[in-house]
Protein backbone atom coordinates (compact mmCIF):
# COMPACT_ATOMS: atom_id res chain seq x y z
CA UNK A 1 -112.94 29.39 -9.70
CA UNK A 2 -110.32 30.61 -12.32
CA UNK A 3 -107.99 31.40 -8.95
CA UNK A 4 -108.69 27.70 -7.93
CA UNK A 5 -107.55 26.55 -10.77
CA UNK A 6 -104.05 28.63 -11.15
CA UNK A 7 -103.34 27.59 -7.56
CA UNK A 8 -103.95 23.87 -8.05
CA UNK A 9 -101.58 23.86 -11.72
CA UNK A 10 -98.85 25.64 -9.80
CA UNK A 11 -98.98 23.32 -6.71
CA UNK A 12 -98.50 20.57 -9.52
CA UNK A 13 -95.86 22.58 -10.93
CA UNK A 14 -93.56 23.35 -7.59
CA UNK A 15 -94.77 19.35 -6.65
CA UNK A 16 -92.64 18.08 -10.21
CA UNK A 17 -90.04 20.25 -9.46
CA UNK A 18 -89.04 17.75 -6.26
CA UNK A 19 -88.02 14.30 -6.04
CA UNK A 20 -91.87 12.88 -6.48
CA UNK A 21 -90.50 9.38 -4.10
CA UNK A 22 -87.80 11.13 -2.20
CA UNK A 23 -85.46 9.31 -4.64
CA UNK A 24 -83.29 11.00 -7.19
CA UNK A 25 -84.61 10.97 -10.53
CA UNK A 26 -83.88 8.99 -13.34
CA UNK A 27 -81.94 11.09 -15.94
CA UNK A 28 -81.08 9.32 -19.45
CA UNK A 29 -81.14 10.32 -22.71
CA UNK A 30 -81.87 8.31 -26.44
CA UNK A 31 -80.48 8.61 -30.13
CA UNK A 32 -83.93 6.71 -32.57
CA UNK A 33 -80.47 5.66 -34.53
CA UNK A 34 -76.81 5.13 -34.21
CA UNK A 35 -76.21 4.66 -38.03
CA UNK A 36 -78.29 6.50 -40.87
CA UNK A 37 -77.55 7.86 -44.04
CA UNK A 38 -77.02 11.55 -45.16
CA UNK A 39 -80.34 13.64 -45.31
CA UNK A 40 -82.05 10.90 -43.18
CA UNK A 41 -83.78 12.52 -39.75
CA UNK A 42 -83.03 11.10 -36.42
CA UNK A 43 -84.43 12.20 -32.73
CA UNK A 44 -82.59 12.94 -29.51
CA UNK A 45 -84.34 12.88 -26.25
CA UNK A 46 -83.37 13.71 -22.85
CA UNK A 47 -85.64 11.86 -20.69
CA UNK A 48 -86.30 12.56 -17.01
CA UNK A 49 -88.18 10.18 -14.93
CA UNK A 50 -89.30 11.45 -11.33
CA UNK A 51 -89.38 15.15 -11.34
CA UNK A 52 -89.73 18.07 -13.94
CA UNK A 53 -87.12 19.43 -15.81
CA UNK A 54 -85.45 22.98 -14.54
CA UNK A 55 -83.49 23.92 -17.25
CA UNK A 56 -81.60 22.21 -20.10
CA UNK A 57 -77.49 22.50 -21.47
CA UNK A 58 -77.93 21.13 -24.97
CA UNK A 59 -74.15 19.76 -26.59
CA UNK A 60 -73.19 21.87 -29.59
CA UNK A 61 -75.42 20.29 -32.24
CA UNK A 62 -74.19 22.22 -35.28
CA UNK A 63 -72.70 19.29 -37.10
CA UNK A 64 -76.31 18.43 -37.97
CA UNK A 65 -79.20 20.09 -39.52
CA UNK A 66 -81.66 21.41 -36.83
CA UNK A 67 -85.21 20.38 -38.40
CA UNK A 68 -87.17 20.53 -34.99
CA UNK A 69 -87.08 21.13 -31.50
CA UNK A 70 -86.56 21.64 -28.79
CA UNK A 71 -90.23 19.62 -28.09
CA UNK A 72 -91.20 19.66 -24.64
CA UNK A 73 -93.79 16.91 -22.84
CA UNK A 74 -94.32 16.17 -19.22
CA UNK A 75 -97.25 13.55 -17.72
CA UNK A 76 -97.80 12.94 -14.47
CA UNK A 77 -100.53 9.84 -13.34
CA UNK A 78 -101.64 8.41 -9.72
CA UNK A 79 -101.48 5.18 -9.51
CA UNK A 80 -102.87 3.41 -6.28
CA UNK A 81 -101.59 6.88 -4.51
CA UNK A 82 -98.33 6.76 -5.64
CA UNK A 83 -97.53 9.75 -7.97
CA UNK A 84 -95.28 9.52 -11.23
CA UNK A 85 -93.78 11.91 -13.01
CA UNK A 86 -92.12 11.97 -16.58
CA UNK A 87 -90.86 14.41 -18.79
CA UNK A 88 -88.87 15.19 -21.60
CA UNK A 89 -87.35 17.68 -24.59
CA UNK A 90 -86.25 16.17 -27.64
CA UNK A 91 -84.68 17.49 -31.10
CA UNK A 92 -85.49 16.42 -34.33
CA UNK A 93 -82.02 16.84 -36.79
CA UNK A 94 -80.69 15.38 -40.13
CA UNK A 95 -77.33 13.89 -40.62
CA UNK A 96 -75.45 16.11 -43.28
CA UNK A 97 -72.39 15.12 -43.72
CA UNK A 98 -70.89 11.46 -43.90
CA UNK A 99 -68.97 10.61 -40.91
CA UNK A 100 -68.71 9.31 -37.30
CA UNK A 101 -69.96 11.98 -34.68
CA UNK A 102 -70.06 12.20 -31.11
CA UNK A 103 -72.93 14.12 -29.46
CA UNK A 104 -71.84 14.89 -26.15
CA UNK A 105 -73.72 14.78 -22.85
CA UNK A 106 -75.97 17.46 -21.72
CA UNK A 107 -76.53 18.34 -18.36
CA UNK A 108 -80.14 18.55 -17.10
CA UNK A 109 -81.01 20.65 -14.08
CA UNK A 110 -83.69 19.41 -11.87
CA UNK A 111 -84.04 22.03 -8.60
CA UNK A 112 -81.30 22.80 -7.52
CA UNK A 113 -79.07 19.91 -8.33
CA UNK A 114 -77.51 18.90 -11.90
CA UNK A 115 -77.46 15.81 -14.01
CA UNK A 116 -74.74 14.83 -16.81
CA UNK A 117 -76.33 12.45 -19.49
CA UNK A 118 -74.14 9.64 -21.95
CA UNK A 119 -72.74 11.14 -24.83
CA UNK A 120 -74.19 9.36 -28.24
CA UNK A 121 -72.14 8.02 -31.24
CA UNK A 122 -73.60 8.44 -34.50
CA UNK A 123 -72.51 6.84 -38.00
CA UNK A 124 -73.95 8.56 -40.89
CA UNK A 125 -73.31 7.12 -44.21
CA UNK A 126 -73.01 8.06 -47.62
CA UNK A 127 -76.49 8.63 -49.46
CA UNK A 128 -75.36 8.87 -53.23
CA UNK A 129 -79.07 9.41 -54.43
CA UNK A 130 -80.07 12.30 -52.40
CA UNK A 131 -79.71 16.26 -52.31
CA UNK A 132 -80.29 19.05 -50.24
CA UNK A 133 -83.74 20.86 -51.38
CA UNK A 134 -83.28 24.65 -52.14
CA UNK A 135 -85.24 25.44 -49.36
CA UNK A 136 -84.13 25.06 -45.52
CA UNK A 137 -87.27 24.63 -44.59
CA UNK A 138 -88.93 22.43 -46.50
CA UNK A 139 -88.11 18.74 -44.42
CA UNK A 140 -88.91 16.49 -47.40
CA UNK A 141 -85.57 14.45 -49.07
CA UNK A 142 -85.61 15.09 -52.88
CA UNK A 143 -84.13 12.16 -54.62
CA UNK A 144 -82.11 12.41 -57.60
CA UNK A 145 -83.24 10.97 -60.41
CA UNK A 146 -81.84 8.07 -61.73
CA UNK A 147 -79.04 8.46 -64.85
CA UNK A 148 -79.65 5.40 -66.31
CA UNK A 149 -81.91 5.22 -69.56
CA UNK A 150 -84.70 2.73 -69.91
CA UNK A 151 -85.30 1.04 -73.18
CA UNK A 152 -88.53 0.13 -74.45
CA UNK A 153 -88.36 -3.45 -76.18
């Protein structure tokens, strides 16, 4: 039963690995933001509709903090017998220094054959009230605390 069962996942598998409609998959990718502020986190996916991604060229990310990631999900559904298949990796990262950034594209490969994404922009602001925590880790913002004195009356 057990052999049934491998055979059957890796029929799926090599299945999602093809064009599922005989058309070429949709490749795209998405930024949650194009303007946030320093320490704020913001996602990146690269989003394949139609077939199961092969392998992925990430751009050169290093002008951002790398929180998560890469996250990986794939679903495939039947829908009055047509199949459809969806996947996708996506980063989670923090802006860390004010400017305006490009992320470039990546290329995804599906098979045999590759796809370029769109490059992103990204604006990330100023964010007076906030420093880095000590720890790398840790993903909370620490805020610092006000300078201004409150008076009782």
């Amino acid at each position: 039963m057990k052999f049934y069962f491998l055979i059957l996942i890796s029929s799926l598998a090599c299945l999602l690995s093809f064009d599922v409609n005989g058309q070429d998959p949709i490749v795209r990718s998405e930024l949650c933001s194009d303007t946030i502020l320093v320490g704020q986190q913001f996602t990146l996916t690269y989003i394949v509709e139609g077939a199961q991604i092969s392998d992925l060229d990430a751009p050169d990310l290093e002008e951002f903090n790398f929180l998560a990631g890469p996250n990986t999900s794939s679903s495939m559904s039947f829908i009055n017998g047509k199949m459809s298949a969806k996947s996708s990796i996506n980063y989670v990262l923090q802006g860390a220094q004010p400017g305006d950034y490009t992320i470039a594209s990546a290329t995804i490969k599906i098979g045999e054959k590759e796809y370029k994404t769109e490059s992103h922009k990204i604006v990330i602001l100023e964010n007076p009230g906030y420093e880095f925590p000590q720890d790398p880790l840790r993903q909370n913002p620490v805020k610092k605390k006000s300078k201004r004195k409150t008076t009782k009356i």
